[in-house]
Protein backbone atom coordinates (compact mmCIF):
# COMPACT_ATOMS: atom_id res chain seq x y z
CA UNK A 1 -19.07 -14.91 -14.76
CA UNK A 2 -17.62 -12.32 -12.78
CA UNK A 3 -19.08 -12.12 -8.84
CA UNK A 4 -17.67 -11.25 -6.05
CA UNK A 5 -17.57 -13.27 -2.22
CA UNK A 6 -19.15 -10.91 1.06
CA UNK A 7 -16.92 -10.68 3.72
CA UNK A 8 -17.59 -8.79 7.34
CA UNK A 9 -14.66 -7.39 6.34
CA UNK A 10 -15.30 -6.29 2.67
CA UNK A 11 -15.84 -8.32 -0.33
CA UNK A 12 -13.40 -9.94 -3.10
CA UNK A 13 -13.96 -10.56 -6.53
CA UNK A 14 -14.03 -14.20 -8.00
CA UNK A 15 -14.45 -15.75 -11.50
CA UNK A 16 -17.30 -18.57 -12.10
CA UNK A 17 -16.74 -21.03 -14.02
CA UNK A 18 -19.63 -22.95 -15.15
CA UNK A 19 -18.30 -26.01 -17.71
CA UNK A 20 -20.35 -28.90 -19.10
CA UNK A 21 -18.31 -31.51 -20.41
CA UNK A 22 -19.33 -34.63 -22.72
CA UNK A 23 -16.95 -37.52 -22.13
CA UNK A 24 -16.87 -39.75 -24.94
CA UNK A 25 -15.58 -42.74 -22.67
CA UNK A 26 -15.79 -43.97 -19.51
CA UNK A 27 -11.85 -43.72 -18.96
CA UNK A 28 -11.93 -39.75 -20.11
CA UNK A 29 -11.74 -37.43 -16.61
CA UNK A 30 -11.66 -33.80 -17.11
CA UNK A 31 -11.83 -31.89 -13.24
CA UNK A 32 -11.70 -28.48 -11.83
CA UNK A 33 -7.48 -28.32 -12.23
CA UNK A 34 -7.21 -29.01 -15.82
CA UNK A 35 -9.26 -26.27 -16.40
CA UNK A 36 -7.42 -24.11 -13.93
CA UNK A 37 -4.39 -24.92 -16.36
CA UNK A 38 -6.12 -23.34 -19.36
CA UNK A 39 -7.19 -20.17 -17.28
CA UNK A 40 -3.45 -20.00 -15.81
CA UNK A 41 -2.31 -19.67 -19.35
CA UNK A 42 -3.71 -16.13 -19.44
CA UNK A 43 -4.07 -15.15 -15.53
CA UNK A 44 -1.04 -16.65 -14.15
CA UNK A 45 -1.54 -16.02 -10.39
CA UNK A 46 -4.97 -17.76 -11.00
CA UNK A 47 -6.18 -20.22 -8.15
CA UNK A 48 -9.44 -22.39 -6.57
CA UNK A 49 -11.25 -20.57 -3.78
CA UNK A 50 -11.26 -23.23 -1.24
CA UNK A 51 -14.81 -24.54 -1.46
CA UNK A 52 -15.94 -23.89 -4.29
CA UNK A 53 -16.01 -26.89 -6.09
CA UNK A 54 -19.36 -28.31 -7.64
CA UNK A 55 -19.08 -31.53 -9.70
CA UNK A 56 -21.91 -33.81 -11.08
CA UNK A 57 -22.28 -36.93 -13.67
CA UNK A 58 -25.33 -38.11 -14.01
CA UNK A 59 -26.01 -41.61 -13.39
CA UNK A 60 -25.79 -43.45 -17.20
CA UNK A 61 -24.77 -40.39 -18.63
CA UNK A 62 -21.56 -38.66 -20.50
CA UNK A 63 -21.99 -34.99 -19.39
CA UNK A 64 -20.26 -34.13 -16.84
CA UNK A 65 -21.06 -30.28 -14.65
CA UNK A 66 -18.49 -28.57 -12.74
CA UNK A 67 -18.98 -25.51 -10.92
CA UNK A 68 -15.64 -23.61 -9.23
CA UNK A 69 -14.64 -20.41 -8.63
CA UNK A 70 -11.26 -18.34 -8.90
CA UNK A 71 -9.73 -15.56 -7.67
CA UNK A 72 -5.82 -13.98 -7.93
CA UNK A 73 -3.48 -14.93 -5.42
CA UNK A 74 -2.76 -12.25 -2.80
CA UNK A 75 0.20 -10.57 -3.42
CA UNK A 76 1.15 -8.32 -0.12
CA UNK A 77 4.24 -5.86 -0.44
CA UNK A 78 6.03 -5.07 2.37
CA UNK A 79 7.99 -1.78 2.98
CA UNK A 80 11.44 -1.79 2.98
CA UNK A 81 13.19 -0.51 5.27
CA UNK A 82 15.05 2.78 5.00
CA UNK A 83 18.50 2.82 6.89
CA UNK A 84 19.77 5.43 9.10
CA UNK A 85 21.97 7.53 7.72
């Protein structure tokens, strides 16, 4: 789900990711990170907005709710500098 974080300075886009997991055992774990792996694999400068994450397991129950969201890591170029001829 594509949104995007308001800023006094301006605004950013982030990706939500909404996941509902059924663990089949209580030694199964599945958080926010593995799934950042998977999205990696196609957006590699992927990362967690600080924040962000929602988790929840239900008291006697296997389904387990994570909220997070993700943006691309800032990449700032800096000029080079010319030389004087």
């Amino acid at each position: 789900m594509p949104f995007s974080l308001q800023f006094a300075f301006g605004s950013k886009p982030v990706l939500g990711v909404l996941a509902h997991v059924h663990l089949k055992s209580k030694y199964e774990a599945l958080d926010e990170e593995h799934i950042l792996l998977r999205i990696r694999t196609f957006i590699s400068e992927a990362q967690l907005v600080k924040g962000s994450v929602y988790g929840f397991l239900a008291h006697k129950s296997n389904i387990k709710t994570l909220y997070f969201e993700v943006d691309k890591k800032a990449v700032f170029l800096l000029p080079l500098k010319r030389s004087k001829n």
